[in-house]
N, C-alpha and C. Protein backbone atom coordinates (compact mmCIF):
# COMPACT_ATOMS: atom_id res chain seq x y z
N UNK A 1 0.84 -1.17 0.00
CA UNK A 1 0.00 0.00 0.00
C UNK A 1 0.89 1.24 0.00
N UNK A 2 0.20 2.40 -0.80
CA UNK A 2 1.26 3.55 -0.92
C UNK A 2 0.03 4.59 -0.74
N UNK A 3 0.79 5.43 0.36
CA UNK A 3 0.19 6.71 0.51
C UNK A 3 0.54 8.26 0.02
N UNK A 4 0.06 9.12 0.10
CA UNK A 4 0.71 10.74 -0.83
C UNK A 4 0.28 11.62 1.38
N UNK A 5 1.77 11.86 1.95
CA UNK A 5 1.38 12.65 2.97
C UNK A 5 1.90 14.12 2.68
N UNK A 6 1.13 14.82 3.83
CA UNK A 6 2.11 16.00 3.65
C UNK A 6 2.65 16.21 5.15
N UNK A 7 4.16 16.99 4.81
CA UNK A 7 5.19 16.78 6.05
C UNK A 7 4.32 18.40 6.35
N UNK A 8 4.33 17.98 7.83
CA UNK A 8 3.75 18.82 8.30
C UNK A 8 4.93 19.88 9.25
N UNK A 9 5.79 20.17 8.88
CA UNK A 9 6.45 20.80 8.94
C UNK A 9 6.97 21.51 7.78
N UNK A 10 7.07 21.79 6.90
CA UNK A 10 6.85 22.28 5.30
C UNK A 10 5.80 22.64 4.64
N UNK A 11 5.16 21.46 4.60
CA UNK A 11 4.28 20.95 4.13
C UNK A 11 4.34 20.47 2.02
N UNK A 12 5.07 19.58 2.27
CA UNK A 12 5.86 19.03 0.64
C UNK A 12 5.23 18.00 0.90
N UNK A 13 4.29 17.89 -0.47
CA UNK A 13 3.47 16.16 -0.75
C UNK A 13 4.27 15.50 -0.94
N UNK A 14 4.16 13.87 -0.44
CA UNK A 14 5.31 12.90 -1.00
C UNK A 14 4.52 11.45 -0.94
N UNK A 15 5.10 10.80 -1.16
CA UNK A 15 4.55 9.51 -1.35
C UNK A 15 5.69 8.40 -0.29
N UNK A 16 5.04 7.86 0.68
CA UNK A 16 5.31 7.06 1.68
C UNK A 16 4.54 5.29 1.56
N UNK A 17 5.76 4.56 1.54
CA UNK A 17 4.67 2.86 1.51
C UNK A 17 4.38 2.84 3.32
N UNK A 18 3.10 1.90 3.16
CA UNK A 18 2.54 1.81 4.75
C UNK A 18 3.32 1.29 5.23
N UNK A 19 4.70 0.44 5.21
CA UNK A 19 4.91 -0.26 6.44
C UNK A 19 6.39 0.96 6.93
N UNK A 20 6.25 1.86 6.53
CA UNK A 20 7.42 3.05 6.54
C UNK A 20 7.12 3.48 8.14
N UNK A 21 7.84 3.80 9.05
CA UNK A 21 7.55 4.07 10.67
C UNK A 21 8.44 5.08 10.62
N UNK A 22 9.27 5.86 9.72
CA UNK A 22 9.57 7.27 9.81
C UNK A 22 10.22 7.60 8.33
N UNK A 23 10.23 8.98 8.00
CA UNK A 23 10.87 9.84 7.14
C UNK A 23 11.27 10.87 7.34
N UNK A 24 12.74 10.53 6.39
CA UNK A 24 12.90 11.99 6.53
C UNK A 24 12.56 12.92 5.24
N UNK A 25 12.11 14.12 5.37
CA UNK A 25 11.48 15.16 4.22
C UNK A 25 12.48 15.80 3.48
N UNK A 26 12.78 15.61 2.57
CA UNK A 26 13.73 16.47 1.68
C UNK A 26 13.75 17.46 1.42
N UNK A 27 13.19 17.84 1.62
CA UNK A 27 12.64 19.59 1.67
C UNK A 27 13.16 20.05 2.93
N UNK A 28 12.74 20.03 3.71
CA UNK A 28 13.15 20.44 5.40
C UNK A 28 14.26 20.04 6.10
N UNK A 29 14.19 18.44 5.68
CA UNK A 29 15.33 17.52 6.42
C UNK A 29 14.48 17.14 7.88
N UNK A 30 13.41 17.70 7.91
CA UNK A 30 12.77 17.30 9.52
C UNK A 30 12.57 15.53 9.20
N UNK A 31 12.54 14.77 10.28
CA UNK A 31 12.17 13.37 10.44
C UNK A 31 10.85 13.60 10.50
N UNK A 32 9.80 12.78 9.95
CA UNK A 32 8.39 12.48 10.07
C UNK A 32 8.07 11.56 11.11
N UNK A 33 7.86 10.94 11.68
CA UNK A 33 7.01 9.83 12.54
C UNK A 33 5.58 9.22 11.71
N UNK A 34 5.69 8.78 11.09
CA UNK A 34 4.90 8.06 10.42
C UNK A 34 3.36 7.70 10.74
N UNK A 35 3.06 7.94 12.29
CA UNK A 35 1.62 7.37 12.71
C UNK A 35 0.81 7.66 11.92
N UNK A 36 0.29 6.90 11.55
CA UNK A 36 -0.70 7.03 10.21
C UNK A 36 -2.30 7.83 11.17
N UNK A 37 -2.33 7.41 11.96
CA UNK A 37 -3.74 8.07 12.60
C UNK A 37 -3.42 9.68 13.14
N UNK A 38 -2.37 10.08 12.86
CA UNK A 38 -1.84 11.67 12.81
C UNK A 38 -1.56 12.56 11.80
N UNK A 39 -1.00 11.63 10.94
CA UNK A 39 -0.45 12.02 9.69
C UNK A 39 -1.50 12.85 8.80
N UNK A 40 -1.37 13.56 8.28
CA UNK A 40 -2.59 13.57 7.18
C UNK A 40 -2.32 13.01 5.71
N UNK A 41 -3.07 11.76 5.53
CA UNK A 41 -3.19 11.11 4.46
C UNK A 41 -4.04 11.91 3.35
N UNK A 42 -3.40 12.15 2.23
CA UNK A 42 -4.26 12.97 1.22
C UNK A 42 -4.80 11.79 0.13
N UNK A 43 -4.38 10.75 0.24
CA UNK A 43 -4.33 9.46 -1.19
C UNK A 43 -3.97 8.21 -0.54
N UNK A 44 -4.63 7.19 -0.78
CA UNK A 44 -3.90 5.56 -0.63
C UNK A 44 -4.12 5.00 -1.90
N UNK A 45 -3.49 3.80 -2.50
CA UNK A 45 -4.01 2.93 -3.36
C UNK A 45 -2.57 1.86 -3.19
N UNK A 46 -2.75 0.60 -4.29
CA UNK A 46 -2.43 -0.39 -3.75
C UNK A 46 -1.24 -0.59 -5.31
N UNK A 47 -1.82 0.42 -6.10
CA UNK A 47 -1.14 0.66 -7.43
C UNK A 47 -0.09 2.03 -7.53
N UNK A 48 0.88 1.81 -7.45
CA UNK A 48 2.04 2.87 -7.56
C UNK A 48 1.73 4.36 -8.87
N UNK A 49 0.83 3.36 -10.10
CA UNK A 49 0.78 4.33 -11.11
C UNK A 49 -0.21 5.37 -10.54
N UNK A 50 -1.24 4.75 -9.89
CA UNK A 50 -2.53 5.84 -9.87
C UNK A 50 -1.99 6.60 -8.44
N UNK A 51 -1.34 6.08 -7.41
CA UNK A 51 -0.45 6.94 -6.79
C UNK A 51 0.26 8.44 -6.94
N UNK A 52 0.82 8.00 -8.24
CA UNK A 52 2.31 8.96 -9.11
C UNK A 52 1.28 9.85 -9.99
N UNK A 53 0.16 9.55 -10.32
CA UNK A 53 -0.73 10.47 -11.05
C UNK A 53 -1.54 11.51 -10.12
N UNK A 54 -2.21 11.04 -8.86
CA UNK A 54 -2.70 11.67 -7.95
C UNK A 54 -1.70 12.41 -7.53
N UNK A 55 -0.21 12.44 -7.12
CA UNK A 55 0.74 12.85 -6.43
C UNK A 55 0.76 14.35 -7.75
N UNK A 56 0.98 14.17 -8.91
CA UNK A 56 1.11 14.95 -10.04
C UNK A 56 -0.14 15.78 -10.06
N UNK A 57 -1.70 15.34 -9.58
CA UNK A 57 -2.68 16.54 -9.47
C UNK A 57 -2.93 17.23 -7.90
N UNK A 58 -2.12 16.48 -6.71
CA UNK A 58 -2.35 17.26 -6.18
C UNK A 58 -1.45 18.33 -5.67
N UNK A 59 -0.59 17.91 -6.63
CA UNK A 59 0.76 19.21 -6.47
C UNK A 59 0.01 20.66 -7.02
N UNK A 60 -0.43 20.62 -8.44
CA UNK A 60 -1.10 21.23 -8.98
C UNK A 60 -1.97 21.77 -8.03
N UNK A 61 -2.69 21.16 -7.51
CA UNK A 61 -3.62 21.70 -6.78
C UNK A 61 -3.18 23.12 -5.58
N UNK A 62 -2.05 22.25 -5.17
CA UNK A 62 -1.12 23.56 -3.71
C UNK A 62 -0.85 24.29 -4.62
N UNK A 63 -0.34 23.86 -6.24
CA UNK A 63 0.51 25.50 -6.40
C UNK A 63 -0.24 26.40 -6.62
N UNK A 64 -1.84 25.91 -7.01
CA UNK A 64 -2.66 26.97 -7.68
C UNK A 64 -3.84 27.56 -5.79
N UNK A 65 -3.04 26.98 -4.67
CA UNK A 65 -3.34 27.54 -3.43
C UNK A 65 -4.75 27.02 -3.49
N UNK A 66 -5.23 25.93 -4.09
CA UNK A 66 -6.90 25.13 -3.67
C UNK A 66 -5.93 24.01 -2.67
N UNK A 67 -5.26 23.85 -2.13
CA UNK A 67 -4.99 23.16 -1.37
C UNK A 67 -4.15 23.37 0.06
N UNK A 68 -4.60 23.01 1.18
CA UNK A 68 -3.69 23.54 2.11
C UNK A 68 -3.62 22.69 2.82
């Protein structure tokens, strides 16, 4: 399973697999903690492509500021 979070310290969409229990953000360099019941999940699916396509509209979405 693959999720699209945003680091909530930045806030840079990325794409994380579920069994992941921390990251670090490339953008910030902050470590994430992974708890999924904290996190804010914007996307799941079980397919990497429809993942990498959602990840590609909801970038779009922050830059045009419909997303926060």
């Amino acid at each position: 399973m693959w999720y699209i979070i945003i680091c909530p310290h930045c806030s840079l969409i990325q794409i994380v697999r579920s069994d992941q229990k921390y990251r670090v953000c490339y953008k910030c360099g902050k470590v994430i903690r992974l708890d999924y019941s904290k996190v804010r999940i914007l996307y799941r699916s079980d397919n990497l492509n429809y993942v990498n396509y959602a990840l590609q509209k909801l970038k779009e979405l922050q830059a045009t500021g419909k997303l926060k």
